[in-house]
C-alpha atoms as a PDB file:
ATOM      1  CA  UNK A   1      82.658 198.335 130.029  1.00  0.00           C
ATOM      2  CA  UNK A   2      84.808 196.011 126.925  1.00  0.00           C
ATOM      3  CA  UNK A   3      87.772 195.240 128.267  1.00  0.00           C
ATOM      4  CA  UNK A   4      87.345 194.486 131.588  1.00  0.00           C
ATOM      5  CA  UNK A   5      89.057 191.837 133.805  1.00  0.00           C
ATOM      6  CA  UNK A   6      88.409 189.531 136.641  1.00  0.00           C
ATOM      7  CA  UNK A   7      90.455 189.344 139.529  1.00  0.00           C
ATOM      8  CA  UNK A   8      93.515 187.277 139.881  1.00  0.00           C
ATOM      9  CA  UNK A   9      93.171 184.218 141.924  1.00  0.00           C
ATOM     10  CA  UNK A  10      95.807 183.980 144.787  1.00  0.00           C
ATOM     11  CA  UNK A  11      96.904 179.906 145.006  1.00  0.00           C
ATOM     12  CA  UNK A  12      97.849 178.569 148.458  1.00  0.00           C
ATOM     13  CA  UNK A  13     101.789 178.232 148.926  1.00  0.00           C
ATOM     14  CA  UNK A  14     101.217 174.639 149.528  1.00  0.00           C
ATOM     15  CA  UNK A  15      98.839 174.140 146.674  1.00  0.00           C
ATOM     16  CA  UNK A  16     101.849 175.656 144.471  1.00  0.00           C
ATOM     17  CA  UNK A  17     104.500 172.822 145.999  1.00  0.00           C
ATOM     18  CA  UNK A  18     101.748 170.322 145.133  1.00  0.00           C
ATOM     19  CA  UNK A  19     101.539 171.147 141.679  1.00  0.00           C
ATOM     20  CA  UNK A  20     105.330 171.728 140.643  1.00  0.00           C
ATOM     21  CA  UNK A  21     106.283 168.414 141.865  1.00  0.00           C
ATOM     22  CA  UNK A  22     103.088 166.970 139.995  1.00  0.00           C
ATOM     23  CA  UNK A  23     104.333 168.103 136.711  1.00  0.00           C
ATOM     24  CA  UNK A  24     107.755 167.056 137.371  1.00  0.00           C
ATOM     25  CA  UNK A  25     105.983 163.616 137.521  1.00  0.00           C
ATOM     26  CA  UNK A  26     103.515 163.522 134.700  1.00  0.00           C
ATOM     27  CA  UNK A  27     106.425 165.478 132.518  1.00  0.00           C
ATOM     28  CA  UNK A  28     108.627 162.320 133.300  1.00  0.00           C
ATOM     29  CA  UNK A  29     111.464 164.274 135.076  1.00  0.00           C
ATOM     30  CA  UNK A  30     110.550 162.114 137.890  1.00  0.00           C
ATOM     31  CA  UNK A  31     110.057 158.254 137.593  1.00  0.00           C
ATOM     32  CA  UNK A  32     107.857 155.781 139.317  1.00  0.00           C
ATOM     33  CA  UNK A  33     110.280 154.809 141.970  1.00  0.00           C
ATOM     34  CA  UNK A  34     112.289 157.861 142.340  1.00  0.00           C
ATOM     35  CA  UNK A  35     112.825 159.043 145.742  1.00  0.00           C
ATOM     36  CA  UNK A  36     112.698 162.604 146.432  1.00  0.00           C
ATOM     37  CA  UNK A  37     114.218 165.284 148.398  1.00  0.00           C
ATOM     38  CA  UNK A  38     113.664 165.583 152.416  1.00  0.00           C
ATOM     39  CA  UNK A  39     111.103 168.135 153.390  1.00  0.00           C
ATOM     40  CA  UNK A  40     113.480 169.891 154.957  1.00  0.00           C
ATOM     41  CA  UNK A  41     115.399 169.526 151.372  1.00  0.00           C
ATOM     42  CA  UNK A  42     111.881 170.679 149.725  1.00  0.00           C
ATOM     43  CA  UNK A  43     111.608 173.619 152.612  1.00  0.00           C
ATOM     44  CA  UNK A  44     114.839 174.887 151.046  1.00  0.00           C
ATOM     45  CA  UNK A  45     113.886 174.332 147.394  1.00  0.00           C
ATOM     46  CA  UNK A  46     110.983 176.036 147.532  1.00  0.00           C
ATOM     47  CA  UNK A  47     111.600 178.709 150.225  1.00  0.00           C
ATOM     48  CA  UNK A  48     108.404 177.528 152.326  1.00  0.00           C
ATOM     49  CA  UNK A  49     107.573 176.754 155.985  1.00  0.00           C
ATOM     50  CA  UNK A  50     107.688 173.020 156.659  1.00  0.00           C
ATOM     51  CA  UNK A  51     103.832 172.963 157.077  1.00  0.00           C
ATOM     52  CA  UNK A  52     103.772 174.308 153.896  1.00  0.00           C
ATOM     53  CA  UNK A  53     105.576 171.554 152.124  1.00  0.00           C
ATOM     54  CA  UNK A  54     103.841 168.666 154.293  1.00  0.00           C
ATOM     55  CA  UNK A  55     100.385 169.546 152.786  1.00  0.00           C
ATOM     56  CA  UNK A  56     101.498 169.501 149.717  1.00  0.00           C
ATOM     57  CA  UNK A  57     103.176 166.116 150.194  1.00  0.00           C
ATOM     58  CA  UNK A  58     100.011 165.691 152.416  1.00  0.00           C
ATOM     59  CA  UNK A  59      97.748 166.464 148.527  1.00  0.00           C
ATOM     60  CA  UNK A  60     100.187 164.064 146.783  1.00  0.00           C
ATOM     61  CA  UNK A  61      99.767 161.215 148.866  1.00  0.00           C
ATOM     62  CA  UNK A  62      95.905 161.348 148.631  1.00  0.00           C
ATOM     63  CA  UNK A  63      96.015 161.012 144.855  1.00  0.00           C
ATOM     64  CA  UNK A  64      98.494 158.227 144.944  1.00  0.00           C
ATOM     65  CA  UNK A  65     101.609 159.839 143.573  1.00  0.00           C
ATOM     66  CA  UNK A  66     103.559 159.972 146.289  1.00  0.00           C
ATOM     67  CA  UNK A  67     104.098 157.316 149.138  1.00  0.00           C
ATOM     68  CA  UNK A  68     106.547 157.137 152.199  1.00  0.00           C
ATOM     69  CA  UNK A  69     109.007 154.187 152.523  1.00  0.00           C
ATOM     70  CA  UNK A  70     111.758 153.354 155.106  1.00  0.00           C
ATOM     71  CA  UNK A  71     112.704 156.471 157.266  1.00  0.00           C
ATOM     72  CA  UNK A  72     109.779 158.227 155.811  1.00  0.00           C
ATOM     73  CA  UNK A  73     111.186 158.920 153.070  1.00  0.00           C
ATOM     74  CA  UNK A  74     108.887 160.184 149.885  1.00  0.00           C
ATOM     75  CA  UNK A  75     109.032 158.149 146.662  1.00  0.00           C
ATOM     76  CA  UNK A  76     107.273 158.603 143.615  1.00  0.00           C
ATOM     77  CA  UNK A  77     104.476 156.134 143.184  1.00  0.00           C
ATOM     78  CA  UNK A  78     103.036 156.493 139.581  1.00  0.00           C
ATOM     79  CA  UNK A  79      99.360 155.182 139.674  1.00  0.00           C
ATOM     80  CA  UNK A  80      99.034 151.457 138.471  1.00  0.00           C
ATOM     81  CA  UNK A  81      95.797 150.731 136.031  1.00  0.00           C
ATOM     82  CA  UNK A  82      94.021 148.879 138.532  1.00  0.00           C
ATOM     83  CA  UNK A  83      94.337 152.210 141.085  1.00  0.00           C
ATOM     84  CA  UNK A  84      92.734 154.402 138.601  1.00  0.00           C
ATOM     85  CA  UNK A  85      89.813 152.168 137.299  1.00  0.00           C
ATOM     86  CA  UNK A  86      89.367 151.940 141.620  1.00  0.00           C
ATOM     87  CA  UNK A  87      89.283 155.800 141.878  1.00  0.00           C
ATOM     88  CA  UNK A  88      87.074 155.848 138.829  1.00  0.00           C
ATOM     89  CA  UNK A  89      84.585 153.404 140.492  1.00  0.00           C
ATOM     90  CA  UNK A  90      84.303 154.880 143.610  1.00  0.00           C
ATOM     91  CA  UNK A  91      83.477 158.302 142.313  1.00  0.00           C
ATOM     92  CA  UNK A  92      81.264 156.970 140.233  1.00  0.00           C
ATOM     93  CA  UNK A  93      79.179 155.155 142.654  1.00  0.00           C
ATOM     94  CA  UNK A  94      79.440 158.079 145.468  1.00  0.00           C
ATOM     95  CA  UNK A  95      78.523 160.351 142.303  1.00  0.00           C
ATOM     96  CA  UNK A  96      75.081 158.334 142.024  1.00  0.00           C
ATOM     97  CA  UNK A  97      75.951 156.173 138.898  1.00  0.00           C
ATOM     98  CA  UNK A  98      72.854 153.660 138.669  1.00  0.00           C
ATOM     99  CA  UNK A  99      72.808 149.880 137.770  1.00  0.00           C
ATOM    100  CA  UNK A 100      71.430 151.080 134.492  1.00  0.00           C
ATOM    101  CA  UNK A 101      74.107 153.452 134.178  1.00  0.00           C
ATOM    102  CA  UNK A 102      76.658 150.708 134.048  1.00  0.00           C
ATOM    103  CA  UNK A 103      74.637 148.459 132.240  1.00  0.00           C
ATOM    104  CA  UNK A 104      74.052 151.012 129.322  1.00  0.00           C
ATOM    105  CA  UNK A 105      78.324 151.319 129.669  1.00  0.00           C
ATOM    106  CA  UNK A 106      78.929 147.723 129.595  1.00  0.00           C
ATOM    107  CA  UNK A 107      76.725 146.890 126.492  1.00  0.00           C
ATOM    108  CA  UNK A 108      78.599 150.250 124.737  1.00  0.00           C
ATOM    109  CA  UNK A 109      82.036 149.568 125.447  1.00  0.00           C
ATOM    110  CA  UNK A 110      82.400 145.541 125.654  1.00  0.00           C
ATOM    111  CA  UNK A 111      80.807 144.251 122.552  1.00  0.00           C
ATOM    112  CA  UNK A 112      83.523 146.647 120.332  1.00  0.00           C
ATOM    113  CA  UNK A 113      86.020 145.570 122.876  1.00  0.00           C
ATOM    114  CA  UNK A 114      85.113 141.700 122.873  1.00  0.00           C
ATOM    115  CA  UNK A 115      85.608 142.159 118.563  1.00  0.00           C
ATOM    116  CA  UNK A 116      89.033 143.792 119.428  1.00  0.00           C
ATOM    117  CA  UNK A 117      89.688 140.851 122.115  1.00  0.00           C
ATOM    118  CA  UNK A 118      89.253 138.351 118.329  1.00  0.00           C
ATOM    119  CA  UNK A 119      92.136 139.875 117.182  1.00  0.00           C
ATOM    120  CA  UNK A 120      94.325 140.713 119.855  1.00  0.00           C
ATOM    121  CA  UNK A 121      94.266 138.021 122.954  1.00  0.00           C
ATOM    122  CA  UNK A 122      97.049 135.470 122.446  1.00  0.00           C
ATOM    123  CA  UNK A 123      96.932 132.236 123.986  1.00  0.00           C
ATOM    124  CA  UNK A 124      97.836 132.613 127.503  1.00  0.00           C
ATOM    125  CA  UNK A 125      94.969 134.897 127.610  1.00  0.00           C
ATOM    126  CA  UNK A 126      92.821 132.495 126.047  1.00  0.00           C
ATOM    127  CA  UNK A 127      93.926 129.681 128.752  1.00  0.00           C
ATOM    128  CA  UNK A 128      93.407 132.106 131.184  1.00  0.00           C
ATOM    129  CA  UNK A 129      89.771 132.025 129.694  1.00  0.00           C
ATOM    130  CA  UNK A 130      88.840 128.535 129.505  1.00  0.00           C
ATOM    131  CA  UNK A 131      90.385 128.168 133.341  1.00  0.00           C
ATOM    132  CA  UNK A 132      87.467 130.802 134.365  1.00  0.00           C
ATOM    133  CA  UNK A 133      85.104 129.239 132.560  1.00  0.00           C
ATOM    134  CA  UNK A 134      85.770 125.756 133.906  1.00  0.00           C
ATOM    135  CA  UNK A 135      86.205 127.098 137.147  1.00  0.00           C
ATOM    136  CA  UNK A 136      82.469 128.714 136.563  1.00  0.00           C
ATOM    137  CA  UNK A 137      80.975 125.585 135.510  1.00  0.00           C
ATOM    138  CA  UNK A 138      82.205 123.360 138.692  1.00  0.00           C
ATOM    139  CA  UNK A 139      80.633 125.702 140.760  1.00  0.00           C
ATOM    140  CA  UNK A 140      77.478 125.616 142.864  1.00  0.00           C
ATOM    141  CA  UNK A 141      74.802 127.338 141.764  1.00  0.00           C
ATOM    142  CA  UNK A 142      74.520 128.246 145.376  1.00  0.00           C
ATOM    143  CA  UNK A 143      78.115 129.410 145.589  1.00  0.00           C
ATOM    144  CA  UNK A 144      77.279 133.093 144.740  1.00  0.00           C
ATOM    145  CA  UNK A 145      79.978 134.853 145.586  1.00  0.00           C
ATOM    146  CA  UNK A 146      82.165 132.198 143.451  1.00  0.00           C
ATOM    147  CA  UNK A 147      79.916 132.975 140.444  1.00  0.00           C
ATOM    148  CA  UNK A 148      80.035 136.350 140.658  1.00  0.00           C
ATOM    149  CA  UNK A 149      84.066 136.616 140.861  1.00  0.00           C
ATOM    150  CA  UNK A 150      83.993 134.300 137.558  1.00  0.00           C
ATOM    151  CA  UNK A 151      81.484 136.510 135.854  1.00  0.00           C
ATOM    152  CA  UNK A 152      83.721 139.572 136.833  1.00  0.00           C
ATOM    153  CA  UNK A 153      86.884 137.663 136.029  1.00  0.00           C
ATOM    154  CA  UNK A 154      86.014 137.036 132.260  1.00  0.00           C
ATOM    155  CA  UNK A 155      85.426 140.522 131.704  1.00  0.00           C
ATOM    156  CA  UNK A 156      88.660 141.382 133.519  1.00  0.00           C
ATOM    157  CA  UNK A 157      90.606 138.821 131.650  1.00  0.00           C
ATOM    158  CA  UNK A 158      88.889 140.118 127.916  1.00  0.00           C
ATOM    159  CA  UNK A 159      89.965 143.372 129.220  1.00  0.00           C
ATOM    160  CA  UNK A 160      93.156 142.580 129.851  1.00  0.00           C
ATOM    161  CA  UNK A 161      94.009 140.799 126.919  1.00  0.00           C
ATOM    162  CA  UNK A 162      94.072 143.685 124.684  1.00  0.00           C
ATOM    163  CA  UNK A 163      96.945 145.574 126.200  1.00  0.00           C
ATOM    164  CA  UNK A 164      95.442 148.686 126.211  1.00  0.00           C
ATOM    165  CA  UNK A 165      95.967 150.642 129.921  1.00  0.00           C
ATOM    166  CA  UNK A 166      93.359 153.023 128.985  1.00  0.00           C
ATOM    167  CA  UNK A 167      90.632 150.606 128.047  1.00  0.00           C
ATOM    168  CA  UNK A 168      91.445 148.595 130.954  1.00  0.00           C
ATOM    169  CA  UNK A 169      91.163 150.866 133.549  1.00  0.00           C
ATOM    170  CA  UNK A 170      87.768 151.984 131.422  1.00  0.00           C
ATOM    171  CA  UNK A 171      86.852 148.333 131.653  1.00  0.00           C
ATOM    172  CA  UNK A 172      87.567 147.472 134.731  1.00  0.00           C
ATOM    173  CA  UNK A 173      85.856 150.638 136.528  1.00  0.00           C
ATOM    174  CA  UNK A 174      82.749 149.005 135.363  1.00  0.00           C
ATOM    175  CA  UNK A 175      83.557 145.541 136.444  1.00  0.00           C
ATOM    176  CA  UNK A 176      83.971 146.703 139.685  1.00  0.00           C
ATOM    177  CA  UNK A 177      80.334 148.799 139.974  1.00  0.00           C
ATOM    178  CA  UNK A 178      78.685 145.547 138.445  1.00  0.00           C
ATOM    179  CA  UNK A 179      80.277 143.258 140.683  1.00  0.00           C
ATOM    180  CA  UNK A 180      77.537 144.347 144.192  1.00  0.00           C
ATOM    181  CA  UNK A 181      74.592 144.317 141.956  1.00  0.00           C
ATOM    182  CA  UNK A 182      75.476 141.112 140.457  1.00  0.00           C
ATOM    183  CA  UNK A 183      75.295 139.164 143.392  1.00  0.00           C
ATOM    184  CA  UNK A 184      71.705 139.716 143.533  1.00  0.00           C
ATOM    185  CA  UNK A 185      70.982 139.170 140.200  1.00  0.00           C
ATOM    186  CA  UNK A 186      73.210 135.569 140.174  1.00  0.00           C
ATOM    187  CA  UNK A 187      71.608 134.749 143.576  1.00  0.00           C
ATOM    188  CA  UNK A 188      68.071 135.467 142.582  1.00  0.00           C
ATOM    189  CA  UNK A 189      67.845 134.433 138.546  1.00  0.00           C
ATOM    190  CA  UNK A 190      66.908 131.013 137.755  1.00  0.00           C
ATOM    191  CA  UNK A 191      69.800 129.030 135.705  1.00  0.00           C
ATOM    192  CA  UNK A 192      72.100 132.220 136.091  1.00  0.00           C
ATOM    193  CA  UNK A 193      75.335 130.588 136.600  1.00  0.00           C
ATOM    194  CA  UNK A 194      74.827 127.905 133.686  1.00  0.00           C
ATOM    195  CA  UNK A 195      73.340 130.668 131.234  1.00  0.00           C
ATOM    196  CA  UNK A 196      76.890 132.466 131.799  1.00  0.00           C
ATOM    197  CA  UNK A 197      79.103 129.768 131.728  1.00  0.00           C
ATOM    198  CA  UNK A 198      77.543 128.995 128.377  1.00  0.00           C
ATOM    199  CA  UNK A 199      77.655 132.694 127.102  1.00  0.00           C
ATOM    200  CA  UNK A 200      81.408 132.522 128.076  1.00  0.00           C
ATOM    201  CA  UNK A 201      81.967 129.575 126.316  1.00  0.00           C
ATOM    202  CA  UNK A 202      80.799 130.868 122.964  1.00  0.00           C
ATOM    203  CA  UNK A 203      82.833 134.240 123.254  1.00  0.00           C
ATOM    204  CA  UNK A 204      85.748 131.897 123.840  1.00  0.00           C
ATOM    205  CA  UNK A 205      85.280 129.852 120.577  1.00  0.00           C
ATOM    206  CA  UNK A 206      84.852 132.783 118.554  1.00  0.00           C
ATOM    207  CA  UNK A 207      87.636 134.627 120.333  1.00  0.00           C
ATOM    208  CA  UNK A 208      89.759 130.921 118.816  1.00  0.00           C
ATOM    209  CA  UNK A 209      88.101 131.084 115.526  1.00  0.00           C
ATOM    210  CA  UNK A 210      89.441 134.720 115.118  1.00  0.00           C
ATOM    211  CA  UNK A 211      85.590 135.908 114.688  1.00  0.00           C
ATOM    212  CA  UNK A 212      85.205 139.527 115.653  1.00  0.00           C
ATOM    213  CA  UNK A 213      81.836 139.614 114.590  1.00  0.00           C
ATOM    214  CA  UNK A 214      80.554 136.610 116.481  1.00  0.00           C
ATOM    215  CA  UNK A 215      82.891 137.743 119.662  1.00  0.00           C
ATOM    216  CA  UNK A 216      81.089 141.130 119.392  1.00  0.00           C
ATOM    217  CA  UNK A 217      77.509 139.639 119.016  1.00  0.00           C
ATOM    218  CA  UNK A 218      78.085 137.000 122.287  1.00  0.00           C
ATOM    219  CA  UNK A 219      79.411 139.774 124.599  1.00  0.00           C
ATOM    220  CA  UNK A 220      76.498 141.508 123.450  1.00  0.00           C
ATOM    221  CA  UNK A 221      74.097 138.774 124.365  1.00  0.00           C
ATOM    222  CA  UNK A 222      75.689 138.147 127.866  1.00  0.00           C
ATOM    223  CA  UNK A 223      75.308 141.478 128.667  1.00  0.00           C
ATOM    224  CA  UNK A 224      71.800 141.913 127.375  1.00  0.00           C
ATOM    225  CA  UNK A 225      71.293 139.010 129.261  1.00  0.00           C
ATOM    226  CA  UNK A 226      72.712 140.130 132.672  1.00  0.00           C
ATOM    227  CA  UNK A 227      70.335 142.994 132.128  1.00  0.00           C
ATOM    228  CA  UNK A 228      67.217 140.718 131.855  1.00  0.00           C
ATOM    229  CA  UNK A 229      68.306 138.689 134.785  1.00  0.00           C
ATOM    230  CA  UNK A 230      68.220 141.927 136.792  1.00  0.00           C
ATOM    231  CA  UNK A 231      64.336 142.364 135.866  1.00  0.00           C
ATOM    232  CA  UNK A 232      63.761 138.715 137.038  1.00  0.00           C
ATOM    233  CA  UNK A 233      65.799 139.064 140.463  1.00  0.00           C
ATOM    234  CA  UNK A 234      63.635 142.300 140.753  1.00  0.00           C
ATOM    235  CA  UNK A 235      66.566 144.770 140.993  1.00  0.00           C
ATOM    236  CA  UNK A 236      65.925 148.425 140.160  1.00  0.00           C
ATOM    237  CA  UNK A 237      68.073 150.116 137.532  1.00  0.00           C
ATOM    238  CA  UNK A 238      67.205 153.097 138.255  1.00  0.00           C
ATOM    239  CA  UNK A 239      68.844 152.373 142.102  1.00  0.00           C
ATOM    240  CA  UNK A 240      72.250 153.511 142.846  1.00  0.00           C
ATOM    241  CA  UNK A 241      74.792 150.905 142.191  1.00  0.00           C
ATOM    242  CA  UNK A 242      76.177 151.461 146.048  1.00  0.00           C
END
């Protein structure tokens, strides 16, 4: 039969308190920082039980965009860049993302980013730079764990230098799935810590020079390269990056 229609979903009364105090948030009528009414205040508002209203609240505080200060009082909590590139990560990884998953992101999104980075980083971000790259170079080859954070840091800090929230958090989700496998590969690679250092060292002199093509064409190299170290150390990138 034309016309027909399916039926009308019913919404939970808590699901409903959940999602008008949402919008209030993303629409801006509430700030990061504000505080809001009591739940027996909200009870009132809304015309709901109080169990009602605490599972919404309850919803809220699981996605970060609400949070209880002194007296238990509810605030608004706007998520920070470095929350939502987390969240991003972990679902990722519990979703079944693979090494070469993030590999094939990394060598997509931070070769164009690395030519933005020529343009855009200014020079505390550039200090900021050259102190990870020192850092990296006074290290151990043995001292895995430091290697890795200084691999993971210069993609942070290139990240980070372009002042872009969205690309960060893009960014930095993939920094942090890299960061387990890339223990093995630094631990188990021949020259792994030197070969980065030195990639790192050339992306910084063309990041100076202004060079977005020779930025672009570095990052791509230390990437490809990361991915060839991962053959050596014998990791599989078809395995689940958790």
């Amino acid at each position: 039969m034309d016309g027909e229609f399916t039926p009308l979903t019913r919404e939970p009364a808590y699901l409903k308190v959940c999602r008008a105090i949402e919008n209030k948030i993303v629409a801006g009528e509430l700030s990061d920082g504000a505080s809001l009414p009591t739940e027996a205040e909200l009870c009132e508002q809304f015309a709901v039980t109080r169990s009602t209203v605490r599972e919404g609240i309850r919803m809220l505080e699981q996605t970060g965009l609400i949070v209880r200060g002194p007296a238990k009082r509810l605030f608004v909590s706007r998520p920070k860049t470095i929350d939502v590139a987390a969240a991003a990560s972990r679902g990722l990884s519990l979703g079944g993302a693979t090494f070469r998953d993030v590999w094939e992101g990394l060598v997509t999104l931070y070769p164009p980013a690395a030519r933005l980075a020529a343009s855009r980083l200014d020079a505390p971000h550039v200090d900021a730079l050259r102190a990870i790259n020192g850092k990296l170079a006074m290290c151990a080859d043995t001292q895995t764990q430091s290697v890795v954070e200084g691999a993971v840091g210069f993609f942070h800090e290139v990240a980070r230098g372009l002042g872009n929230p969205v690309m960060l958090a893009m960014l930095d989700a993939l920094n942090m799935m890299i960061e387990a496998s890339l223990s093995r590969v630094i631990a188990n690679a021949p020259n792994a810590r030197r070969r980065i250092v030195e990639a790192q060292a050339k992306i910084i002199e063309a990041v100076v020079a202004g060079d977005g093509d020779e930025t672009e064409a570095w990052m791509r190299r230390h990437i490809d390269d990361i991915a060839r170290g991962c053959a050596v150390a014998g990791l599989d990138l078809d395995a689940p990056v958790l």
